[in-house]
C-alpha atoms as a PDB file:
ATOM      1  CA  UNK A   1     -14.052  13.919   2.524  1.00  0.00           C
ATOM      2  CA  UNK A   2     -10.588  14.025   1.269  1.00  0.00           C
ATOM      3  CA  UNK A   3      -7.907  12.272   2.534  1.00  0.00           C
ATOM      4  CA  UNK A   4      -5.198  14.105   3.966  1.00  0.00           C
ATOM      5  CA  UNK A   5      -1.452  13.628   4.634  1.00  0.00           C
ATOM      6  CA  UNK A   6       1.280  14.095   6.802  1.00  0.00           C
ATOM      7  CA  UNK A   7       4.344  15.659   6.022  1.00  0.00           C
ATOM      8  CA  UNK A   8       6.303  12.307   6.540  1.00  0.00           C
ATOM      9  CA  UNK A   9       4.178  10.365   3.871  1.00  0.00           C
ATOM     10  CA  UNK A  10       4.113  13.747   1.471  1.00  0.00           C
ATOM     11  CA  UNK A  11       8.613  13.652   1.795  1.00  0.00           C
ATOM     12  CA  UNK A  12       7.986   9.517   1.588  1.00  0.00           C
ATOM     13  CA  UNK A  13       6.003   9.673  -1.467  1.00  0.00           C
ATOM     14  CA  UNK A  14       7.896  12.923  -3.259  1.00  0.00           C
ATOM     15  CA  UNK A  15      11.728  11.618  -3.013  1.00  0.00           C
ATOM     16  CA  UNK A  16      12.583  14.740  -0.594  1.00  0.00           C
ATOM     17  CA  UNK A  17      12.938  15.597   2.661  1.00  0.00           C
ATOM     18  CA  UNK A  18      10.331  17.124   5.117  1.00  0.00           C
ATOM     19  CA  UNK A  19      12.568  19.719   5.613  1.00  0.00           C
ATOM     20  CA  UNK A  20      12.976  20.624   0.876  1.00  0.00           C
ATOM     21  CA  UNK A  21       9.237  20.673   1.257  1.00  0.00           C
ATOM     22  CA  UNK A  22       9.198  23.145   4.086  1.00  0.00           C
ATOM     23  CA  UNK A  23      11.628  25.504   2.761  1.00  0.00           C
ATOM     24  CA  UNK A  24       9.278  25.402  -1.067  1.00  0.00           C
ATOM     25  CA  UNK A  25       6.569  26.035   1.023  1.00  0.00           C
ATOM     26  CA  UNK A  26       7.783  28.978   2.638  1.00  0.00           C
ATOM     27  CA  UNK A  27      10.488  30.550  -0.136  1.00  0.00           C
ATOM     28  CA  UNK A  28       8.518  29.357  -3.423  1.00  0.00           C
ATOM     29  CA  UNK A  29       5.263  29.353  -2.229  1.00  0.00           C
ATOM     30  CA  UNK A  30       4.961  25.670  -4.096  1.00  0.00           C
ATOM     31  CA  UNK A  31       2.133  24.132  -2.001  1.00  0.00           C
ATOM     32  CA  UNK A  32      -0.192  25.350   0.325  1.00  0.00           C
ATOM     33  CA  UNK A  33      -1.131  22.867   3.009  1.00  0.00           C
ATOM     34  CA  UNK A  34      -3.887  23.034   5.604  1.00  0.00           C
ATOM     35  CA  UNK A  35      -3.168  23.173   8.942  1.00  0.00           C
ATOM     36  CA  UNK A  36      -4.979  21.053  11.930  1.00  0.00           C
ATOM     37  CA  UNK A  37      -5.722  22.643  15.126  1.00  0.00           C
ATOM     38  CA  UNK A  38      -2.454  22.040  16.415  1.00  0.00           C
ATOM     39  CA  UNK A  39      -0.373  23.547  13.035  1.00  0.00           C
ATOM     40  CA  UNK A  40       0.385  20.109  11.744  1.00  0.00           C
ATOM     41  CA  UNK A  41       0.746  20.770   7.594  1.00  0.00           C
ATOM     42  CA  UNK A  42      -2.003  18.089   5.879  1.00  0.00           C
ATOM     43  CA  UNK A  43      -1.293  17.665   2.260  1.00  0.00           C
ATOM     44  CA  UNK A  44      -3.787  16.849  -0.475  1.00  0.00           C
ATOM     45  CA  UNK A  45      -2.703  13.654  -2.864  1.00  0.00           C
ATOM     46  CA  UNK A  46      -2.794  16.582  -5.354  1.00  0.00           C
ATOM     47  CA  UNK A  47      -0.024  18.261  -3.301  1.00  0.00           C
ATOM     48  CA  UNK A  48       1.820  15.423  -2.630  1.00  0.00           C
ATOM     49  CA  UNK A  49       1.568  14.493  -6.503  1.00  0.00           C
ATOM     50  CA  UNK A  50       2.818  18.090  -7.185  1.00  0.00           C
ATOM     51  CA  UNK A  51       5.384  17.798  -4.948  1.00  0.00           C
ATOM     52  CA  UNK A  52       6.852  14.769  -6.555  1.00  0.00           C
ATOM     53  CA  UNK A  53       6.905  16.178  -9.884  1.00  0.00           C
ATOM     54  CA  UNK A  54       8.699  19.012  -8.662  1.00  0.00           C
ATOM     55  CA  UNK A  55      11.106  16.877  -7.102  1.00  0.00           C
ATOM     56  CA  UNK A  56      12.274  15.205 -10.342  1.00  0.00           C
ATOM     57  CA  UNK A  57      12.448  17.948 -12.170  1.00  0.00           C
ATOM     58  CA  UNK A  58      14.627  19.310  -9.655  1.00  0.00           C
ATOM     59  CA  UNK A  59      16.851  16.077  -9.783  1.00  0.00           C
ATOM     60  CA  UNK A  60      17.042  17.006 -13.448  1.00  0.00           C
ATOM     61  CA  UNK A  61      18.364  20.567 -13.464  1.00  0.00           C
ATOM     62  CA  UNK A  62      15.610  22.942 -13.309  1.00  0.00           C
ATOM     63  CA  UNK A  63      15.590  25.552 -10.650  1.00  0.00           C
ATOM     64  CA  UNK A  64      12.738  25.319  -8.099  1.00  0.00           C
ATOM     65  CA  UNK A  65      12.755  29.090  -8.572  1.00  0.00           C
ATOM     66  CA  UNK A  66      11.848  29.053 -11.999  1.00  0.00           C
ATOM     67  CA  UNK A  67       9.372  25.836 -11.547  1.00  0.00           C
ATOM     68  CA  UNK A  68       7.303  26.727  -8.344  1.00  0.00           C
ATOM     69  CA  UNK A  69       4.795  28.742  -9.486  1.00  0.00           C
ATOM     70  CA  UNK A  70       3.528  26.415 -12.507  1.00  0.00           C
ATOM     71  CA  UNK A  71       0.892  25.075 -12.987  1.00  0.00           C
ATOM     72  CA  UNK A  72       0.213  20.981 -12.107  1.00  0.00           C
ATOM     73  CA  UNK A  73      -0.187  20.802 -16.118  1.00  0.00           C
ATOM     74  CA  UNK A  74       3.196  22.523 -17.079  1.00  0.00           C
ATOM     75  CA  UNK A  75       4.901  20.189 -14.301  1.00  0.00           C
ATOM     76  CA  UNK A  76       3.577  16.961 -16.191  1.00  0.00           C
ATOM     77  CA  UNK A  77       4.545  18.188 -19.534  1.00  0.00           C
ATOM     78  CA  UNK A  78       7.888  19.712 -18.645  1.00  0.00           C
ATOM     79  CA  UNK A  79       8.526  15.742 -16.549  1.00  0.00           C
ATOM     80  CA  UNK A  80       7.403  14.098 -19.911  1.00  0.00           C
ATOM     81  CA  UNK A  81      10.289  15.830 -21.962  1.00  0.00           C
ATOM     82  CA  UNK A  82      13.041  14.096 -19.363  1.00  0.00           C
ATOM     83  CA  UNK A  83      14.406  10.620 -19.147  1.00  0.00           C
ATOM     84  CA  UNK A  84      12.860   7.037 -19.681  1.00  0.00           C
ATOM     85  CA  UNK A  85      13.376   6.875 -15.907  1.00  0.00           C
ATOM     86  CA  UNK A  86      10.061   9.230 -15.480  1.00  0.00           C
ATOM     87  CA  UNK A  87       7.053   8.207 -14.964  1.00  0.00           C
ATOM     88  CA  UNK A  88       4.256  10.535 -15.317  1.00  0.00           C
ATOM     89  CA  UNK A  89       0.775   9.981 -13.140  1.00  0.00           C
ATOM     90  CA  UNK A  90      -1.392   7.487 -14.350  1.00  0.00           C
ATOM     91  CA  UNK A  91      -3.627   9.271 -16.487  1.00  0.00           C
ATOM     92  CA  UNK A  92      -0.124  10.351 -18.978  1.00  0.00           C
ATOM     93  CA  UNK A  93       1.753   8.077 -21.230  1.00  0.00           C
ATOM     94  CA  UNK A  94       3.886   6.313 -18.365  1.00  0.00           C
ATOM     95  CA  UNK A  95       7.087   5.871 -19.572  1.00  0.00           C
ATOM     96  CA  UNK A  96       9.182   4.156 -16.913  1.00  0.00           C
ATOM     97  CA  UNK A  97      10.369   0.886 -17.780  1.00  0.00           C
ATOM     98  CA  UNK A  98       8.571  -1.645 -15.237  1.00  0.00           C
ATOM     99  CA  UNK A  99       9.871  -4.465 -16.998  1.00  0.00           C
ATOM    100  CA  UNK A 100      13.334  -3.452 -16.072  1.00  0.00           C
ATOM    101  CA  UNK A 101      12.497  -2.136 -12.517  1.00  0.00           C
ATOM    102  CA  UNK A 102      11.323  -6.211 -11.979  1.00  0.00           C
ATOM    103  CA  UNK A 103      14.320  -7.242 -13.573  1.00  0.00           C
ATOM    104  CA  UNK A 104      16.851  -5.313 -11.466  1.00  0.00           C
ATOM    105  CA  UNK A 105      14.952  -6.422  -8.365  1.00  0.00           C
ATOM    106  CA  UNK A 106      14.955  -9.880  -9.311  1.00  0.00           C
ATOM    107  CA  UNK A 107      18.525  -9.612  -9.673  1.00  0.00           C
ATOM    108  CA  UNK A 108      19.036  -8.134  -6.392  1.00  0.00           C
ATOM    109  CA  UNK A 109      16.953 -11.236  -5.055  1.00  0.00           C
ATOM    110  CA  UNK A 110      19.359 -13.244  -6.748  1.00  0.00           C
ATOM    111  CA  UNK A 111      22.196 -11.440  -4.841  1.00  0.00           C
ATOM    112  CA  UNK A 112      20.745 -11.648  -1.476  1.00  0.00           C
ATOM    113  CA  UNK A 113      21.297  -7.548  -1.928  1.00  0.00           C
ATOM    114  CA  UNK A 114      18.664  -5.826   0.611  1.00  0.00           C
ATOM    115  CA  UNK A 115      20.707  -2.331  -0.415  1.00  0.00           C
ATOM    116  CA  UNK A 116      19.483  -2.428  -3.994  1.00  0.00           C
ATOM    117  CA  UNK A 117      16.272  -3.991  -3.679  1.00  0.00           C
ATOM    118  CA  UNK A 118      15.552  -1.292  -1.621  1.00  0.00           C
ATOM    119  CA  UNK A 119      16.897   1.178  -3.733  1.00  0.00           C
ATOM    120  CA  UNK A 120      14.369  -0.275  -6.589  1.00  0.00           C
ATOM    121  CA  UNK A 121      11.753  -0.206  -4.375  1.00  0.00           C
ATOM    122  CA  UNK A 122      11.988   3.332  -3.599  1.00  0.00           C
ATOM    123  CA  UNK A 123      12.681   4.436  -7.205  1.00  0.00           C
ATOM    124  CA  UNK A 124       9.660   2.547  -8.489  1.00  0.00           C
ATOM    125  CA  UNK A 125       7.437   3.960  -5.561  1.00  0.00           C
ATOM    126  CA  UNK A 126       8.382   7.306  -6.747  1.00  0.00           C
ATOM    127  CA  UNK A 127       7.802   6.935 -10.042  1.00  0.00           C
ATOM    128  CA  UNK A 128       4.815   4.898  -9.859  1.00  0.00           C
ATOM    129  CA  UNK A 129       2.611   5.203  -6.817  1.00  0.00           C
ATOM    130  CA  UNK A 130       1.183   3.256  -3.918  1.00  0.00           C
ATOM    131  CA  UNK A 131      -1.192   1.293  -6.169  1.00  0.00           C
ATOM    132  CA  UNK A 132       1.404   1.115  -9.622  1.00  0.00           C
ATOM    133  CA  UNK A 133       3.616  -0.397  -6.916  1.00  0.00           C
ATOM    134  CA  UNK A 134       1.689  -2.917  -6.086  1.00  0.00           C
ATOM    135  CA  UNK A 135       0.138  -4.165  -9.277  1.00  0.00           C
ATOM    136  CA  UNK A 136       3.119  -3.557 -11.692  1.00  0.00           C
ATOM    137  CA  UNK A 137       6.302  -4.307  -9.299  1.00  0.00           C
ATOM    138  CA  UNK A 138       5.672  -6.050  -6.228  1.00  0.00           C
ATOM    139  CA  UNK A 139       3.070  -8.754  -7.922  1.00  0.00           C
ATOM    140  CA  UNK A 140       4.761  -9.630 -10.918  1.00  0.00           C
ATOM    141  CA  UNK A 141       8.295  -9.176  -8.645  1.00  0.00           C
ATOM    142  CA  UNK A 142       6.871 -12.284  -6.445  1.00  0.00           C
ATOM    143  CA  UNK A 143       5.131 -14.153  -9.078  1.00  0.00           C
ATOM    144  CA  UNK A 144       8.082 -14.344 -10.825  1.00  0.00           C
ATOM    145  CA  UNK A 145      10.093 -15.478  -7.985  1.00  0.00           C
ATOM    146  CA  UNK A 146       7.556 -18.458  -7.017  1.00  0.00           C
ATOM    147  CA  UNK A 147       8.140 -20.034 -10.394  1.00  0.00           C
ATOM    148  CA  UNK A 148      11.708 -19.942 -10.137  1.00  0.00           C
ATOM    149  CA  UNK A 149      11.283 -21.593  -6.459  1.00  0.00           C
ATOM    150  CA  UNK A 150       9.054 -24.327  -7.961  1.00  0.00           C
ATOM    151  CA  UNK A 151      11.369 -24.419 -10.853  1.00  0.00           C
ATOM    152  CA  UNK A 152      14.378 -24.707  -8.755  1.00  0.00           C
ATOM    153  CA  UNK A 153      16.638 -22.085  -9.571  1.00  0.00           C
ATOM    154  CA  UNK A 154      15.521 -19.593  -6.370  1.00  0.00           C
ATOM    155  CA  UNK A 155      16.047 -21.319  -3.081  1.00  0.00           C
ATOM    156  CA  UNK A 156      13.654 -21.084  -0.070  1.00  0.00           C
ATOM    157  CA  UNK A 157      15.971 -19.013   1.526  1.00  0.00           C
ATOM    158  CA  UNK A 158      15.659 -16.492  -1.803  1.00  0.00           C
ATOM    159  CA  UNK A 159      11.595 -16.377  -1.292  1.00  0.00           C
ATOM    160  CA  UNK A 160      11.899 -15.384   2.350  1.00  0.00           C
ATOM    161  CA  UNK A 161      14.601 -13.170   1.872  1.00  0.00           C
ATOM    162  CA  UNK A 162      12.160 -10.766  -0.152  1.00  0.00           C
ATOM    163  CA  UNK A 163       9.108 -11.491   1.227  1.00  0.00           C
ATOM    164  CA  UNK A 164      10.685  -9.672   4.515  1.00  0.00           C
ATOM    165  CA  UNK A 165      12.033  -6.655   2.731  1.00  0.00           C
ATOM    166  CA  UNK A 166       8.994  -6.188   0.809  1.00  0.00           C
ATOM    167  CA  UNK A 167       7.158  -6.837   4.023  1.00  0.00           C
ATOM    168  CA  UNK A 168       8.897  -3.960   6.086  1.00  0.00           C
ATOM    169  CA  UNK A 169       8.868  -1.631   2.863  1.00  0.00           C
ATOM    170  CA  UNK A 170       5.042  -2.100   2.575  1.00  0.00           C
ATOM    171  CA  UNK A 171       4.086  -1.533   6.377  1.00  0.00           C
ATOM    172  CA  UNK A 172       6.599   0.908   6.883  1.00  0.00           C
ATOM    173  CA  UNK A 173       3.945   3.330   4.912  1.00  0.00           C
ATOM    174  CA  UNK A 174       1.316   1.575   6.229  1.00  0.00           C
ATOM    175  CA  UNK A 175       1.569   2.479  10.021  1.00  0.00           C
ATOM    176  CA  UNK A 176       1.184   5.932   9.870  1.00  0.00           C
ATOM    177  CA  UNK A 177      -1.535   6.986   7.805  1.00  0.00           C
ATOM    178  CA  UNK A 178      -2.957  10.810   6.761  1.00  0.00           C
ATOM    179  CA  UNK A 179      -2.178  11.969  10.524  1.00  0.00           C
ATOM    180  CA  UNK A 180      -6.375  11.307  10.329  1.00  0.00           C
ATOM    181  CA  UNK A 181      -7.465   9.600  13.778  1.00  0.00           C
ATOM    182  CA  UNK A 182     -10.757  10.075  12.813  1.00  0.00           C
ATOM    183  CA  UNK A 183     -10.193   7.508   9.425  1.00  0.00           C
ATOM    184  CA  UNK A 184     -11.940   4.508   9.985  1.00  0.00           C
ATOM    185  CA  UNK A 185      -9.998   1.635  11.148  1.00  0.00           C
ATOM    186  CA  UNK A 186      -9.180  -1.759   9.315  1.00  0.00           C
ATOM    187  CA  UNK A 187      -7.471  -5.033  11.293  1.00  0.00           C
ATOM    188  CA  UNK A 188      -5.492  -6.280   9.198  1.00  0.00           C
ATOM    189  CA  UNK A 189      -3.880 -10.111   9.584  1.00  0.00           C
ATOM    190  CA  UNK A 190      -4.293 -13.684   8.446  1.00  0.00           C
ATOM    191  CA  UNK A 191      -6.155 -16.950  10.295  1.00  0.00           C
ATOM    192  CA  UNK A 192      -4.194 -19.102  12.364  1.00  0.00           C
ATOM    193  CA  UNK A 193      -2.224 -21.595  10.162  1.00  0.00           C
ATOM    194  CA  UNK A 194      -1.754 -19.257   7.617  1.00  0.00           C
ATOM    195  CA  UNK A 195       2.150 -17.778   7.315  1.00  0.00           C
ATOM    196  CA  UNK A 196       2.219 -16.053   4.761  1.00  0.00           C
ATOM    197  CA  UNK A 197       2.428 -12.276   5.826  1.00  0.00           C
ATOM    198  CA  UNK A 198       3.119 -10.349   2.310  1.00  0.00           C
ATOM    199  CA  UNK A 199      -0.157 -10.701   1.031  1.00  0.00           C
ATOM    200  CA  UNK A 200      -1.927  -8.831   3.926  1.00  0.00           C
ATOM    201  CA  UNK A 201       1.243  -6.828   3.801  1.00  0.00           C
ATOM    202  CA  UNK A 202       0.290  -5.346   0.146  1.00  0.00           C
ATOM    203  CA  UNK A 203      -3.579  -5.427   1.368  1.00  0.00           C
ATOM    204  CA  UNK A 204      -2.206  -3.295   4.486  1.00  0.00           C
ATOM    205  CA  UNK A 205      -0.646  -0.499   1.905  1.00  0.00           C
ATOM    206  CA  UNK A 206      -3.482  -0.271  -0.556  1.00  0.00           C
ATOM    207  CA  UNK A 207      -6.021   0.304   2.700  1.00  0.00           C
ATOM    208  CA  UNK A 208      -3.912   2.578   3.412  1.00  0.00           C
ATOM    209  CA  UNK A 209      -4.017   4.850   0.060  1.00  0.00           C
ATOM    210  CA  UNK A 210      -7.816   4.440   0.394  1.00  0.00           C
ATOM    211  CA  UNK A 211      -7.912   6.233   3.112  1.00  0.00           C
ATOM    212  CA  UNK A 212      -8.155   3.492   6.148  1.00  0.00           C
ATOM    213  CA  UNK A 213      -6.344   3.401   9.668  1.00  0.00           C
ATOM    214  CA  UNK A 214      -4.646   0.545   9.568  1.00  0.00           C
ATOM    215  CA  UNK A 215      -3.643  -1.923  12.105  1.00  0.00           C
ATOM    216  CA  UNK A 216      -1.731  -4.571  11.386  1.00  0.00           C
ATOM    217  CA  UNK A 217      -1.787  -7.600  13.722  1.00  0.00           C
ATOM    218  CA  UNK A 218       0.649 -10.102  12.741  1.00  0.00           C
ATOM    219  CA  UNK A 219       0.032 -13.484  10.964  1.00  0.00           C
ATOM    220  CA  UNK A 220      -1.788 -16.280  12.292  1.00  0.00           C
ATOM    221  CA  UNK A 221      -4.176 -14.967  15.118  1.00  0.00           C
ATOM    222  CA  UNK A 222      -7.114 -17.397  16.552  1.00  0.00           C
ATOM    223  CA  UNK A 223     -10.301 -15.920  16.280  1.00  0.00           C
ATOM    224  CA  UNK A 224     -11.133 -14.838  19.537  1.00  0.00           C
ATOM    225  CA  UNK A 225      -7.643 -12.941  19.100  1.00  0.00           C
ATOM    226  CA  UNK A 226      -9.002 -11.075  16.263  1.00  0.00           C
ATOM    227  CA  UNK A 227     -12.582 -10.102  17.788  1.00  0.00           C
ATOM    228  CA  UNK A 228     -11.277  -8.450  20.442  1.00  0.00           C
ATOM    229  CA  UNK A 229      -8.668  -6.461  18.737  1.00  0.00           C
ATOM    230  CA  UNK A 230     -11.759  -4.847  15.770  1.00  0.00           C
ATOM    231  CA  UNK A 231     -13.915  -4.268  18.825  1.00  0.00           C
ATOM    232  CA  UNK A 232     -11.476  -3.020  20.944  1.00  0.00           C
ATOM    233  CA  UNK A 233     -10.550  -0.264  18.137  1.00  0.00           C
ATOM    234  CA  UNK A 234     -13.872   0.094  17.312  1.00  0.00           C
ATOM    235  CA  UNK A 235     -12.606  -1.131  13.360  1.00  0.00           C
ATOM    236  CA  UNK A 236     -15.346  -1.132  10.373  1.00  0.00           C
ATOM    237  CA  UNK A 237     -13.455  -4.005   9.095  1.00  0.00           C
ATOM    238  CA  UNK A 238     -11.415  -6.876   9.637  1.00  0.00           C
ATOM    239  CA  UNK A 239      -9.518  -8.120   6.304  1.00  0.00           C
ATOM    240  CA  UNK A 240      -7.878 -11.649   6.826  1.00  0.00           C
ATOM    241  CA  UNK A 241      -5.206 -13.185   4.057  1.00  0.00           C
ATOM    242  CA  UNK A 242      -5.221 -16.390   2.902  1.00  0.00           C
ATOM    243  CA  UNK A 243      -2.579 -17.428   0.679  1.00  0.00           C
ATOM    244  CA  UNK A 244      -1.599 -21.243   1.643  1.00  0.00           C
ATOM    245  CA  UNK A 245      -2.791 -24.020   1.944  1.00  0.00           C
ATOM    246  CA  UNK A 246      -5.868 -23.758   0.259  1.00  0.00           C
ATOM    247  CA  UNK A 247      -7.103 -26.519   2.150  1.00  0.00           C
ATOM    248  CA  UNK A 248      -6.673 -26.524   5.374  1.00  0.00           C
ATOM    249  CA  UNK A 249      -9.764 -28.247   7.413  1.00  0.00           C
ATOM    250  CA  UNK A 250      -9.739 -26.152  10.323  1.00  0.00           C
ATOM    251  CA  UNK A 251     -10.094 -22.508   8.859  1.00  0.00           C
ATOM    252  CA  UNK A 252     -13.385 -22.598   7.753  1.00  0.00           C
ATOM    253  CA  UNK A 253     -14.425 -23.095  11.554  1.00  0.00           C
ATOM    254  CA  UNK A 254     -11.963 -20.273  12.482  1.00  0.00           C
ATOM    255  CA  UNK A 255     -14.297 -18.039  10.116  1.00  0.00           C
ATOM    256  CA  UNK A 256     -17.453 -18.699  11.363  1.00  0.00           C
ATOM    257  CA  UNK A 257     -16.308 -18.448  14.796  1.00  0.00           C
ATOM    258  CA  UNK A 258     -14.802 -15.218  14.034  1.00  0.00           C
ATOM    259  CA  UNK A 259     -18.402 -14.008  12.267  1.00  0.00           C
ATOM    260  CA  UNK A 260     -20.291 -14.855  15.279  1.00  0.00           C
ATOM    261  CA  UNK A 261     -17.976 -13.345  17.462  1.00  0.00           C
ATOM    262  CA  UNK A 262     -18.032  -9.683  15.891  1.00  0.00           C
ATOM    263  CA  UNK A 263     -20.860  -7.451  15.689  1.00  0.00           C
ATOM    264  CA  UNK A 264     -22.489  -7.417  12.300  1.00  0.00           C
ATOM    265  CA  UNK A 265     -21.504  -3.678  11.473  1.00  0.00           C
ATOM    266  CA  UNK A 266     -18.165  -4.948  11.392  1.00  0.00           C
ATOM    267  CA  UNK A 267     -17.200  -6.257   7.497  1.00  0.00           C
ATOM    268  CA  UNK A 268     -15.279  -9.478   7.173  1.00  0.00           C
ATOM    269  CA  UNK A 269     -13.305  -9.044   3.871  1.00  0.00           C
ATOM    270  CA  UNK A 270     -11.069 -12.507   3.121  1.00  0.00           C
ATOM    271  CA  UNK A 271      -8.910 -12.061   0.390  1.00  0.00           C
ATOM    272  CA  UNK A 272      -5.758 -13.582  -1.156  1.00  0.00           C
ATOM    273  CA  UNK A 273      -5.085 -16.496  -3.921  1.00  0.00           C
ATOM    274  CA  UNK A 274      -6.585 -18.942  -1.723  1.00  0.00           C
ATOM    275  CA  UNK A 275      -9.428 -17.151   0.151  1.00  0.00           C
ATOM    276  CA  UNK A 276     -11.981 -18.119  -2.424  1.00  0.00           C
ATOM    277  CA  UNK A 277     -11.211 -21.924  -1.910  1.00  0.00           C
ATOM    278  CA  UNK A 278     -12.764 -21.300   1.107  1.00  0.00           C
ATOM    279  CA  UNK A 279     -16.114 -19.731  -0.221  1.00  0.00           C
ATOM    280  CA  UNK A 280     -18.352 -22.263  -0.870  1.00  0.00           C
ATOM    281  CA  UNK A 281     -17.954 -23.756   2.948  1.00  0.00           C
ATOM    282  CA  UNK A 282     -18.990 -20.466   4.414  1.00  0.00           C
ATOM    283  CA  UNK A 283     -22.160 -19.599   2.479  1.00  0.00           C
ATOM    284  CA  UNK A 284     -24.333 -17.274   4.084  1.00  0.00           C
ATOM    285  CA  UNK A 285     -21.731 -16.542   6.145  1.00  0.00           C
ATOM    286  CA  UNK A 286     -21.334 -12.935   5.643  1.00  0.00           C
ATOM    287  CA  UNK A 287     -18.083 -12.946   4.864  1.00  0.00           C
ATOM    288  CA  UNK A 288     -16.970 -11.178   1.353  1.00  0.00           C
ATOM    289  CA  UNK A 289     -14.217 -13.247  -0.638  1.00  0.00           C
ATOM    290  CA  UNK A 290     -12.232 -11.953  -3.234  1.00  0.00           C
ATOM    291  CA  UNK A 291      -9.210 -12.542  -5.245  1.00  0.00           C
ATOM    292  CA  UNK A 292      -9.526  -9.496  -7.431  1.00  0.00           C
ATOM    293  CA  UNK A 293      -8.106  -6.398  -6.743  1.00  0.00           C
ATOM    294  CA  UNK A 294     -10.551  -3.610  -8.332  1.00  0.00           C
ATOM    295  CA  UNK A 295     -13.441  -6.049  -6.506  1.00  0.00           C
ATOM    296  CA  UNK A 296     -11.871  -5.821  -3.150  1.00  0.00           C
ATOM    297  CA  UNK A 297     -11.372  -1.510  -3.895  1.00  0.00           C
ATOM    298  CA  UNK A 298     -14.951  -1.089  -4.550  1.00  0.00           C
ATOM    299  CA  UNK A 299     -15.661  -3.178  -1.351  1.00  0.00           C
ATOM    300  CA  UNK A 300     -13.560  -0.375   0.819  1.00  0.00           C
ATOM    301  CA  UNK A 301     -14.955   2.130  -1.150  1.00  0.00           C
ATOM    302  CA  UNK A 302     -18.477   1.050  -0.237  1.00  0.00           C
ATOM    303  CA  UNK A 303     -17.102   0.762   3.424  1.00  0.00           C
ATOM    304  CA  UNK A 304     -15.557   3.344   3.707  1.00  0.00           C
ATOM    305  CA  UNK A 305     -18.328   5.896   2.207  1.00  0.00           C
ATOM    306  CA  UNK A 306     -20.626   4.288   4.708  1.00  0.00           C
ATOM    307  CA  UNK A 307     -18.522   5.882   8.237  1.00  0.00           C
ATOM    308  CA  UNK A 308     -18.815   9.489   8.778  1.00  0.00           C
ATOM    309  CA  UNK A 309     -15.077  10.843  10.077  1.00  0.00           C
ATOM    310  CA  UNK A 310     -16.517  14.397  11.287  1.00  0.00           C
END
């Protein structure tokens, strides 16, 4: 089935306003969304991709009038004449500079300036996507800013500072997803002693794009805590993140308890820098671990081609 959006996440993604997209849609004929029973517009990632290009091109001169009606094609190759400061989809040459996106955001780190930060944020989000986001900004963004903690020249105070705004820019997406309340759900959270929220942040967004409901939780939830919440939204999966410490004696307890406590149609997906430290005292537990990104999207794949959403 294909995942559908909302007009919110099709302005979010595109760089306009629900209200541009509306008036293309009705002057320009530019998209043509489906409609749910109710007459809520659902847009296609191939709409929402569409709209986006047409929404840099606009920001560079052309008239919607005269773009509207083109083809997807002619949109990519018309955006790949413009600045360095386009990126095209994936499957083009990109040719936005990601290297200097991390640099200006490391900058505004520096600053303590939440106004550009998010500025970068948004640009790059445009330009690359929910899962280009993630992979080539936000993760080399906060590896980059951990070494310069352990090296000394980023404060604490630094590291929190962005984990929050990247926090609230990644579940700001992630709580209202494809207007689909039919999507199968996901808990999202981390085990009790572990802090560190970004991590199931970021795991929180990319659900998201692969077509989950998510619910985030908040960090550091006992067990119990987190059983009742999947059964109580009847989730498919519970994803925990475990970033530090890596060796904490009580959390391989928490897991089992959590395992025996859920159904066995529910997954238990643990993933995060540290998760896999945690493997080898939970075997044949049924947990999955994972530290590696296209692993953990074939994982929700599988999941998520096992529910039926009629």
């Amino acid at each position: 089935m294909e995942v559908q959006h909302s007009i919110k996440y099709a302005a979010q993604r595109a760089g306009i306003t629900p209200h541009v997209i509306r008036a293309w849609e009705k002057r320009y004929h530019a998209v043509s969304p489906k409609r749910t029973n109710t007459n809520r517009r659902l847009y296609s990632s191939d709409d929402v991709e569409r709209l986006r290009l047409l929404g840099i091109l606009s920001n560079h001169g052309h008239r919607i009038s005269d773009i509207a009606q083109h083809p997807t094609p002619t949109l990519i190759q018309l955006a790949s004449s413009l600045s360095e400061d386009v990126t095209l989809p994936a499957n083009n040459s990109p040719v936005f500079s990601t290297e200097r996106a991390v640099d200006e955001a490391l900058d505004a780190v520096r600053q303590l300036d939440a106004d550009t930060l998010g500025e970068v944020l948004n640009r790059s989000a445009l330009a690359l996507g929910q899962r280009g986001i993630l992979e080539r900004l936000i993760s080399p963004l906060t590896r980059r800013i951990g070494d310069l903690w352990v090296e000394g020249t980023m404060s604490a105070a630094h590291e929190h500072f962005a984990s929050n705004i990247l926090k609230v820019f990644l579940l700001s997406g992630a709580r209202t997803y494809a207007d689909n309340s039919k999507a199968p759900a996901m808990i999202i959270t981390t085990p009790v002693g572990q802090l560190h929220e970004l991590g199931a942040a970021m795991i929180a967004a990319y659900a998201r794009d692969l077509g989950w409901r998510v619910l985030y939780i908040g960090p550091s939830l006992p067990a119990a805590d987190i059983a009742h919440v999947a059964s109580a939204n009847s989730a498919k999966a519970v994803i925990l993140s475990i970033v530090h410490p890596a060796d904490d004696p009580g959390l391989a307890s928490e897991l089992k308890t959590l395992r025996k406590l859920l159904p066995s149609h529910i997954a238990i997906i643990a993933s995060g820098e540290s998760a896999n430290a945690y493997a080898d005292h939970l075997d044949g537990a049924e947990i999955v671990f994972t530290n590696d990104l296209d692993e953990f999207s074939n994982h929700l794949k599988r999941l998520r081609g096992s529910v039926s959403v009629n």
